[in-house]
C-alpha atoms as a PDB file:
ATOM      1  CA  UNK A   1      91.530 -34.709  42.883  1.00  0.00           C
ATOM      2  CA  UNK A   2      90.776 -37.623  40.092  1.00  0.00           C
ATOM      3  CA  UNK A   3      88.945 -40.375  42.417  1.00  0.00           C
ATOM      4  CA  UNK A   4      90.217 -43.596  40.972  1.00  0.00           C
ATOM      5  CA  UNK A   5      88.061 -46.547  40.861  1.00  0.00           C
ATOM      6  CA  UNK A   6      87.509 -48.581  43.697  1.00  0.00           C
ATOM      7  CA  UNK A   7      87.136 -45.804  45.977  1.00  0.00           C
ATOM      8  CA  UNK A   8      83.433 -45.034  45.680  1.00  0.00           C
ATOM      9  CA  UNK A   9      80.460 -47.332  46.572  1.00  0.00           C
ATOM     10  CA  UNK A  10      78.094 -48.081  43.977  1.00  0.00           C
ATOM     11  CA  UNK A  11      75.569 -45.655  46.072  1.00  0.00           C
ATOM     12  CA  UNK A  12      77.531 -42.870  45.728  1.00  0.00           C
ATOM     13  CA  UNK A  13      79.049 -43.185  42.410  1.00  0.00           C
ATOM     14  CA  UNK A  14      75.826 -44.260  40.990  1.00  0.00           C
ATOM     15  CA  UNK A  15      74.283 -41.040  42.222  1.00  0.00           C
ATOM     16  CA  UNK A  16      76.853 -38.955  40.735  1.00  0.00           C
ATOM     17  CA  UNK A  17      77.225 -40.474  37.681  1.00  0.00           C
ATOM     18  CA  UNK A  18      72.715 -39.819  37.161  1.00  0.00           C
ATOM     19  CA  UNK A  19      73.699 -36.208  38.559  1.00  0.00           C
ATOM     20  CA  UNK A  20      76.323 -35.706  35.843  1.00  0.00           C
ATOM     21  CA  UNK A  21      74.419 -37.235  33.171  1.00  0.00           C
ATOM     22  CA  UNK A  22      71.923 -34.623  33.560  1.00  0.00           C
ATOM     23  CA  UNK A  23      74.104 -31.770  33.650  1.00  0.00           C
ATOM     24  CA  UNK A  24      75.221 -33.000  30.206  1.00  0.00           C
ATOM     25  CA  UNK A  25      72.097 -32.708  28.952  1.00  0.00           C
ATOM     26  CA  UNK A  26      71.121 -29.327  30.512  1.00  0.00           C
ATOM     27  CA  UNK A  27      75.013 -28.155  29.142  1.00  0.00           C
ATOM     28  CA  UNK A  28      74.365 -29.515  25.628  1.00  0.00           C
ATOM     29  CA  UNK A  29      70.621 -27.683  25.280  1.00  0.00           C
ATOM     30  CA  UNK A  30      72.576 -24.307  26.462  1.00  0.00           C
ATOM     31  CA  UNK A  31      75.495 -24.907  24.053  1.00  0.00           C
ATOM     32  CA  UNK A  32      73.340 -25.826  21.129  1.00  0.00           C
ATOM     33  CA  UNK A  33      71.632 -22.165  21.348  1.00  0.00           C
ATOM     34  CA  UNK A  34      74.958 -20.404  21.512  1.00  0.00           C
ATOM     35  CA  UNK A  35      77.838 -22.214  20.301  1.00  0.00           C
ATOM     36  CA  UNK A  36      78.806 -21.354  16.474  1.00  0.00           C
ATOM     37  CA  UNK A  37      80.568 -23.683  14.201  1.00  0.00           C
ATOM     38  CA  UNK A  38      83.127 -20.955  14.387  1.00  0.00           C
ATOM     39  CA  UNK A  39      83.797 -21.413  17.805  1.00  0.00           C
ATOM     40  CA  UNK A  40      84.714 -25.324  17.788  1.00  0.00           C
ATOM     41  CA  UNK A  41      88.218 -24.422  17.907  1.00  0.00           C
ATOM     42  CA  UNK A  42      88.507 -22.831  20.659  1.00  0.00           C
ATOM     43  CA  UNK A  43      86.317 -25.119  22.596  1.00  0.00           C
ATOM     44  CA  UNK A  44      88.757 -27.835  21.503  1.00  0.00           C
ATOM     45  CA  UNK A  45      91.696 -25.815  22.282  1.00  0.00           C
ATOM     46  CA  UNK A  46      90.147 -25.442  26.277  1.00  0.00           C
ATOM     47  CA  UNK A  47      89.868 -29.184  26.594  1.00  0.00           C
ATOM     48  CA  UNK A  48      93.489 -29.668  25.369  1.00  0.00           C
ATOM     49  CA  UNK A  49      94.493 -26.870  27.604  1.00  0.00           C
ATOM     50  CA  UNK A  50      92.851 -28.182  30.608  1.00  0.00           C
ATOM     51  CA  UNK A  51      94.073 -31.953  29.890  1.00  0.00           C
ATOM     52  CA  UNK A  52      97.716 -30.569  30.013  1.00  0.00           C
ATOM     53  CA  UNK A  53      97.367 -28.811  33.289  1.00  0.00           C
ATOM     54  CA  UNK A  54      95.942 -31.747  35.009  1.00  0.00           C
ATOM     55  CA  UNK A  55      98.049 -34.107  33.789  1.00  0.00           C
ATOM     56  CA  UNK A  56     100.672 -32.079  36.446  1.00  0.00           C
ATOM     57  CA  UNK A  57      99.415 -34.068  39.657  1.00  0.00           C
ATOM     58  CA  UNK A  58     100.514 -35.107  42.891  1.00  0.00           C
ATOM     59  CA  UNK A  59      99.147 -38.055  44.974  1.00  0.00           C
ATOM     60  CA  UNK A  60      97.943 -37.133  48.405  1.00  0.00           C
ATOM     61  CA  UNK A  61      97.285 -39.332  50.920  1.00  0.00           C
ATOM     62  CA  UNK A  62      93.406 -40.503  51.102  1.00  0.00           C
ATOM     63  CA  UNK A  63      93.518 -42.141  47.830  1.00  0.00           C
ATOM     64  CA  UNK A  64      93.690 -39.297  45.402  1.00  0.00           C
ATOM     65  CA  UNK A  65      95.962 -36.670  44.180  1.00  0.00           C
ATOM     66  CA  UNK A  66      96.223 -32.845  43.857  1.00  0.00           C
ATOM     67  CA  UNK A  67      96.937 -30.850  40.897  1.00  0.00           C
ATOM     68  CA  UNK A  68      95.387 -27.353  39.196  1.00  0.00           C
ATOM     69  CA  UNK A  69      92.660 -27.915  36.775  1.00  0.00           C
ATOM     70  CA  UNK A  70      92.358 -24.883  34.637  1.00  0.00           C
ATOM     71  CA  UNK A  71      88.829 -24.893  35.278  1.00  0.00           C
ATOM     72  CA  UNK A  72      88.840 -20.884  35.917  1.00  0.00           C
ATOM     73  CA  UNK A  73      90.902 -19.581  32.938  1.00  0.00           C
ATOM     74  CA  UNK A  74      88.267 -21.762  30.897  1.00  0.00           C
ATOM     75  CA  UNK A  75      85.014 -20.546  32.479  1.00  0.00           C
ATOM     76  CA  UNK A  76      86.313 -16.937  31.865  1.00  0.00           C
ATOM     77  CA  UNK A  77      86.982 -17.513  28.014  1.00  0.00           C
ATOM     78  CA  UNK A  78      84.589 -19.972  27.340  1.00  0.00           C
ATOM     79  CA  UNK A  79      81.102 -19.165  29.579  1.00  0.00           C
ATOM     80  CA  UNK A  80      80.486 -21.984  32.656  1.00  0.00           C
ATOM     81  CA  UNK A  81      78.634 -24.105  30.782  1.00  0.00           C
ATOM     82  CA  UNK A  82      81.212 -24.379  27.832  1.00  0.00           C
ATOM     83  CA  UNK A  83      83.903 -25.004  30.185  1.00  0.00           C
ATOM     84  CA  UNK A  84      82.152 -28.128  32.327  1.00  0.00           C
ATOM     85  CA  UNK A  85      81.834 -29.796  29.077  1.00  0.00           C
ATOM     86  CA  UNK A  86      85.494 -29.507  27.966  1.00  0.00           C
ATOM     87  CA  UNK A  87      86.679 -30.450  30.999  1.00  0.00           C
ATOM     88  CA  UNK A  88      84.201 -33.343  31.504  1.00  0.00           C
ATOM     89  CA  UNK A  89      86.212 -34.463  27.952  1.00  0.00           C
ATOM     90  CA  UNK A  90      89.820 -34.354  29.190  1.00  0.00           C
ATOM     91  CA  UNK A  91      89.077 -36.174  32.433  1.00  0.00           C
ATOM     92  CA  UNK A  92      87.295 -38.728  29.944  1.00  0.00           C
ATOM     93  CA  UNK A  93      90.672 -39.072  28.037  1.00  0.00           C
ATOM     94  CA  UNK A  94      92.701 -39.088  31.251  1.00  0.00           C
ATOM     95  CA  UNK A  95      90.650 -41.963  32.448  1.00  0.00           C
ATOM     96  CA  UNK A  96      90.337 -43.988  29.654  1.00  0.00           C
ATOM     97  CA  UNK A  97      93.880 -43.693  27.912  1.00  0.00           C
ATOM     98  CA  UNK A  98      96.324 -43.084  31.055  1.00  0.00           C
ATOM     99  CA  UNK A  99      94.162 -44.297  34.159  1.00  0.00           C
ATOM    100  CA  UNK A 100      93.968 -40.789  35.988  1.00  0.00           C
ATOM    101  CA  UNK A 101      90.684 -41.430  37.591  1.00  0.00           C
ATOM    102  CA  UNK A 102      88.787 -44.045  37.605  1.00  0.00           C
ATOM    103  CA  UNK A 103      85.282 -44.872  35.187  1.00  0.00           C
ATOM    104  CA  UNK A 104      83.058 -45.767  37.688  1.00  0.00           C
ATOM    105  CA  UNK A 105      84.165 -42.408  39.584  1.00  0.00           C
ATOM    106  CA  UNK A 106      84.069 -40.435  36.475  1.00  0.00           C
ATOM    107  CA  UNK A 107      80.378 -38.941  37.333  1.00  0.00           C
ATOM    108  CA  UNK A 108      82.008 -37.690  40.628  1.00  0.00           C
ATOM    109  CA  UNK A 109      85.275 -36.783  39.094  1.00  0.00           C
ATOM    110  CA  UNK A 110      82.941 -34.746  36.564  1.00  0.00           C
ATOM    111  CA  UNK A 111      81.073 -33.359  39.370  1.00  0.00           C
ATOM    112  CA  UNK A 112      83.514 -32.440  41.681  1.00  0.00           C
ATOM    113  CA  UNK A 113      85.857 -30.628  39.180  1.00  0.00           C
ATOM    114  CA  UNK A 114      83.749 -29.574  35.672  1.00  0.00           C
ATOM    115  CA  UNK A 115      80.429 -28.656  37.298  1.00  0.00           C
ATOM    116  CA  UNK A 116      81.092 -27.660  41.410  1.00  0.00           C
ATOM    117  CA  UNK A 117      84.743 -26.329  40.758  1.00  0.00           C
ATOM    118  CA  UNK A 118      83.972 -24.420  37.640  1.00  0.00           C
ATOM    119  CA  UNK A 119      80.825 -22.848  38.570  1.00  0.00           C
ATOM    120  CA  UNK A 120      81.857 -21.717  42.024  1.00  0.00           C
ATOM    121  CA  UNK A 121      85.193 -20.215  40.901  1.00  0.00           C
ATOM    122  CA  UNK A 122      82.688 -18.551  38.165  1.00  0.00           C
ATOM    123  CA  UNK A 123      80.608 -17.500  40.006  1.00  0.00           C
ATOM    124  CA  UNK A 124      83.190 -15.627  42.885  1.00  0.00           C
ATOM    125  CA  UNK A 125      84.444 -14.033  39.757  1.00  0.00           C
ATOM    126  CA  UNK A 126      81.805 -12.906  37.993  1.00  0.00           C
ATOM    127  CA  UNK A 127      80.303 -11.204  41.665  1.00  0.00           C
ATOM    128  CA  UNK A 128      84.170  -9.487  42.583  1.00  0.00           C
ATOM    129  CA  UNK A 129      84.888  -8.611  38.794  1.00  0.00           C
ATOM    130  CA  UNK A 130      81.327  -6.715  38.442  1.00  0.00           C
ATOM    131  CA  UNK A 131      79.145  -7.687  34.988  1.00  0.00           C
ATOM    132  CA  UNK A 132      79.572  -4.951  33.229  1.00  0.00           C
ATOM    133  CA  UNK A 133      83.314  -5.236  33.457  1.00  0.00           C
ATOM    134  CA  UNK A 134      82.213  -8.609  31.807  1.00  0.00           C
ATOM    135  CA  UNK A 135      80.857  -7.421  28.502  1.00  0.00           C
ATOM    136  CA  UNK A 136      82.237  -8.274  25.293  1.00  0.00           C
ATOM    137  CA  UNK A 137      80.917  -6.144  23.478  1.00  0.00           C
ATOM    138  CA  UNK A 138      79.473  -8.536  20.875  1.00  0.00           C
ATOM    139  CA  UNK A 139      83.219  -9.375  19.694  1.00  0.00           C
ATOM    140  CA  UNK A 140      84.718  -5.617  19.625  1.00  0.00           C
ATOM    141  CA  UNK A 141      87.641  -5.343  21.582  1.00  0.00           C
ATOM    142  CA  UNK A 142      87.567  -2.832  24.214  1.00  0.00           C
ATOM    143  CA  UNK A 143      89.426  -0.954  26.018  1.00  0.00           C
ATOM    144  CA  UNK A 144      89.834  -1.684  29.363  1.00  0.00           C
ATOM    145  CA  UNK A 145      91.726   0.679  32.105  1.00  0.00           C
ATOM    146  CA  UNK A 146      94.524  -0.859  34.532  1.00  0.00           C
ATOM    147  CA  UNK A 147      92.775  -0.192  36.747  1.00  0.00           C
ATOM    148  CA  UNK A 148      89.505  -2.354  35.304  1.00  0.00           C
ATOM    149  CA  UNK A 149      91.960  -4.940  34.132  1.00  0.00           C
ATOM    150  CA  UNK A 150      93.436  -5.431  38.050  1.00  0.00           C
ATOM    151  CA  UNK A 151      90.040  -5.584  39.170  1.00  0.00           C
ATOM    152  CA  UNK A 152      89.086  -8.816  36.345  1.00  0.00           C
ATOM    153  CA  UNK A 153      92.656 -10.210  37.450  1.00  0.00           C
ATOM    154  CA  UNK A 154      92.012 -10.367  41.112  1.00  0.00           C
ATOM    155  CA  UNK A 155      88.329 -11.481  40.156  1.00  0.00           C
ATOM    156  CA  UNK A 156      89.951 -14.448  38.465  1.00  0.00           C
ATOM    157  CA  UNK A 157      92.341 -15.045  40.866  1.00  0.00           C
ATOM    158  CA  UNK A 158      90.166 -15.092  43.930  1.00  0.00           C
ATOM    159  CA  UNK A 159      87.495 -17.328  41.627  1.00  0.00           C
ATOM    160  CA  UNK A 160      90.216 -19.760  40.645  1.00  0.00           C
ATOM    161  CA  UNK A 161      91.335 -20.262  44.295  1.00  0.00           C
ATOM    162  CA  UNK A 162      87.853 -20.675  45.674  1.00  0.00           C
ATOM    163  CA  UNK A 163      87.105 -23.053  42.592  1.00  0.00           C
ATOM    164  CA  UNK A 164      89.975 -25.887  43.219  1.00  0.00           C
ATOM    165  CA  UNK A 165      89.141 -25.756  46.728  1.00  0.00           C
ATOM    166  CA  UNK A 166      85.350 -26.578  46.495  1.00  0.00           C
ATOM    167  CA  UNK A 167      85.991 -29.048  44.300  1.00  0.00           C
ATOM    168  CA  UNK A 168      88.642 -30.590  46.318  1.00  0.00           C
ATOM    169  CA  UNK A 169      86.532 -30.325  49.422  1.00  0.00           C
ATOM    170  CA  UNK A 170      83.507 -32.020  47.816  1.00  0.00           C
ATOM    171  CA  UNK A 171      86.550 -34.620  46.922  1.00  0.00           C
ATOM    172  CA  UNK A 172      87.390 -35.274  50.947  1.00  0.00           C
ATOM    173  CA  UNK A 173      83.857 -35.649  51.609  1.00  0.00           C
ATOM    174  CA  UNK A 174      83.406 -38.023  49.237  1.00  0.00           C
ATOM    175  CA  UNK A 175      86.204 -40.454  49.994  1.00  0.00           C
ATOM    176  CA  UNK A 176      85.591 -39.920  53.703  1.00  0.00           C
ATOM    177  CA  UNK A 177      81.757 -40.712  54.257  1.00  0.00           C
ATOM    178  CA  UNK A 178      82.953 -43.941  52.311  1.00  0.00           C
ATOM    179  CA  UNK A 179      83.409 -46.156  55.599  1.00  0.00           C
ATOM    180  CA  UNK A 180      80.491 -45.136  57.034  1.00  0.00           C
ATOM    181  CA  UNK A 181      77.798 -45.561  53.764  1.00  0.00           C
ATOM    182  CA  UNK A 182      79.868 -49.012  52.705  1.00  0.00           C
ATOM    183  CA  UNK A 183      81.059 -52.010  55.175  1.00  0.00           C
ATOM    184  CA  UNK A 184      81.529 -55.741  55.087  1.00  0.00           C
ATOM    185  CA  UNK A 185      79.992 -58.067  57.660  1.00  0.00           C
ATOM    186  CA  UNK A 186      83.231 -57.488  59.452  1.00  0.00           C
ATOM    187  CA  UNK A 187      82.998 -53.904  59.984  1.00  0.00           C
ATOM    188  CA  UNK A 188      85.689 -52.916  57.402  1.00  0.00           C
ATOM    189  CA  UNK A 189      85.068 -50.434  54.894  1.00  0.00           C
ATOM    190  CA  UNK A 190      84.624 -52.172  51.614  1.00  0.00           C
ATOM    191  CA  UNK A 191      85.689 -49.136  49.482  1.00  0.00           C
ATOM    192  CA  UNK A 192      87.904 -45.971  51.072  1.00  0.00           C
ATOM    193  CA  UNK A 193      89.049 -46.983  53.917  1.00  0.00           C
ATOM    194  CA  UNK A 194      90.096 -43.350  54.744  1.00  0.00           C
ATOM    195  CA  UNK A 195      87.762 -41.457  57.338  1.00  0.00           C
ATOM    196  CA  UNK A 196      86.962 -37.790  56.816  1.00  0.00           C
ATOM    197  CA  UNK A 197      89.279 -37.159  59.626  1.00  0.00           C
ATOM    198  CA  UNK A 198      91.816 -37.909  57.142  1.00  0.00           C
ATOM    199  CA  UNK A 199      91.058 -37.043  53.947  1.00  0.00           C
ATOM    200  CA  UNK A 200      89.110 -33.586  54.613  1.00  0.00           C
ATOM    201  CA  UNK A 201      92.734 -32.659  56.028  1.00  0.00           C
ATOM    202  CA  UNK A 202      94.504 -34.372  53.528  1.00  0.00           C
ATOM    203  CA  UNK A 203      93.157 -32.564  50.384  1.00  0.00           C
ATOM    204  CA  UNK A 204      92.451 -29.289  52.215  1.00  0.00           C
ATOM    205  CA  UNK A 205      96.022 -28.690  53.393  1.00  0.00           C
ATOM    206  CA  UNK A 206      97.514 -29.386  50.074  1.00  0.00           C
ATOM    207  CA  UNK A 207      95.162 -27.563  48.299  1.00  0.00           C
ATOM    208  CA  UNK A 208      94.469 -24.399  50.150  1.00  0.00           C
ATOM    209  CA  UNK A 209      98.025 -23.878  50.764  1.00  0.00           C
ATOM    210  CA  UNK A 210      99.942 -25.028  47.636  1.00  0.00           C
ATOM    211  CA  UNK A 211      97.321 -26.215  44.774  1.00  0.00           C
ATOM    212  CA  UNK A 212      94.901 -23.398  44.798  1.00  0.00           C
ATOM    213  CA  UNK A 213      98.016 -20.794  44.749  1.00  0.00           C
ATOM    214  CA  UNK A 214      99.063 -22.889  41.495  1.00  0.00           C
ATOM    215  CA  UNK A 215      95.752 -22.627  39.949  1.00  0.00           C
ATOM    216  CA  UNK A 216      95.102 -18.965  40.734  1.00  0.00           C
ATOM    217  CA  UNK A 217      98.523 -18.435  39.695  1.00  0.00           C
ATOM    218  CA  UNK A 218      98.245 -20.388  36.216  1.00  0.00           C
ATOM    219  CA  UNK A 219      94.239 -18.462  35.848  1.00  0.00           C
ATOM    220  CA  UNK A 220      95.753 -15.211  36.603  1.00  0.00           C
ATOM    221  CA  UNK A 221      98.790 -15.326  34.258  1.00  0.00           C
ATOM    222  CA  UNK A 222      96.470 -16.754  31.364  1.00  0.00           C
ATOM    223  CA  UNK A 223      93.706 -14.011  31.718  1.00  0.00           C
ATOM    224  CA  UNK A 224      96.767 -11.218  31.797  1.00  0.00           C
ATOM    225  CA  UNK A 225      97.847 -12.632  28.039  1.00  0.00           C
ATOM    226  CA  UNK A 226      94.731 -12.752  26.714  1.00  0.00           C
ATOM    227  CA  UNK A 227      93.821  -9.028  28.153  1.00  0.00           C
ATOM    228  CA  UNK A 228      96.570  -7.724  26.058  1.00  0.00           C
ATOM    229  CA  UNK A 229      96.050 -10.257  22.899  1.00  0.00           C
ATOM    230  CA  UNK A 230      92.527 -10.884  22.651  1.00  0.00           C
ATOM    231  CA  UNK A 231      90.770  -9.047  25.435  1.00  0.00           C
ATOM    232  CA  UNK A 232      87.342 -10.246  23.960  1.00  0.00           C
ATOM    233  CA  UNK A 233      87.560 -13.456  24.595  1.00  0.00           C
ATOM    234  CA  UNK A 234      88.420 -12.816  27.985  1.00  0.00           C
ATOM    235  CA  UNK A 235      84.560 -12.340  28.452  1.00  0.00           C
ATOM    236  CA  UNK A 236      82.984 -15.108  26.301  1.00  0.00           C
ATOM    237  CA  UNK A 237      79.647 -13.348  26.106  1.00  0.00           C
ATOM    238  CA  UNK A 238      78.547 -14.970  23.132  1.00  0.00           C
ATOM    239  CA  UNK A 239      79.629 -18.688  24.632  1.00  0.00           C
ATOM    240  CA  UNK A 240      77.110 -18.169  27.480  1.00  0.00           C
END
């Protein structure tokens, strides 16, 4: 789903790119208040984790490429808010050192994947998975049943799914409404010159049959460790 550069009209990745700088700042006034020194490491560890996954891509036709983004497993251990910003830092490094995504689409990338794809899978989860299966406990670990544990699973699983899909959906949009907002004197489409009746198919196809699977998949088996290692982390309470 990484938009690379050249794709976007200044319109539209100009908007995104004001849009995403504000989420920053509303993500790093929510972090300040709850974030410990303590819990750098595992912030770091998210980013890392989510860089790797991504890195895992395919291209797709429409000028972009479909891969699982971890952005679930990370919202569930790390709180929404914790999650956009680690992610927002490996697309950075995936842009800047190996040219996955572009910099003048890194606002949408942002956008499209750390903010929308996070906080839609989050939010699926967090209404399916129930909140008080959701409490940490301030740290304890708790014991959960199988049968609470299948219901956090599924949660994930159906949040994760959702997630990638939204995010590659805002993607298609994006790319397609490109020959319409940007032309030349000609009538040619200055940036994407894919329509949305190609690249809303394009993405979708891949992604609701193959890519979301991965990424619920990849969510589900990550949540099941933790459960049985660390089941208080699997809630993040304290992160959000």
């Amino acid at each position: 789903m990484h938009i690379p550069d050249g794709y976007l009209g200044p319109e539209t990745y100009g908007s995104f790119w004001a849009a995403t700088l504000a989420l920053w700042y509303v993500a790093g006034r929510k972090l300040r208040r709850t974030v410990k020194a303590a819990d750098a490491p595992l912030l770091a560890l998210g980013a890392a984790a989510s860089f790797v996954v991504m890195m895992f891509n395919v291209p797709i036709m429409g000028g972009t490429s479909g891969h699982a983004t971890g952005a679930m497993l990370l919202a569930a251990v790390l709180g929404p808010w914790a999650a956009f910003v680690c992610m927002s830092i490996a697309i950075a490094v995936q842009a800047l050192l190996f040219g996955d995504g572009g910099i003048t689409s890194y606002g949408a990338n942002c956008f499209n994947m750390a903010f929308a794809g996070v906080f839609a899978g989050w939010t699926l989860y967090r209404l399916l998975a129930g909140r008080e299966l959701l409490s940490s406990g301030e740290g304890k670990k708790e014991t959960k049943t199988k049968k609470q544990k299948q219901k956090i699973l599924f949660a994930a699983g159906c949040g994760a799914y959702f997630g990638i899909n939204v995010s590659a959906l805002l993607t298609a949009l994006e790319l397609g409404i490109q020959p319409i907002l940007e032309k030349g004197a000609d009538g040619r489409p200055l940036y994407s010159p894919f329509p949305l009746k190609v690249t809303v198919p394009a993405l979708m196809a891949g992604h609701l049959t193959l890519f979301g699977f991965a990424e619920a998949a990849f969510t589900v088996l990550g949540i099941s460790y933790i459960l049985k290692s660390h089941p208080e982390l699997i809630y993040g309470e304290h992160l959000k």
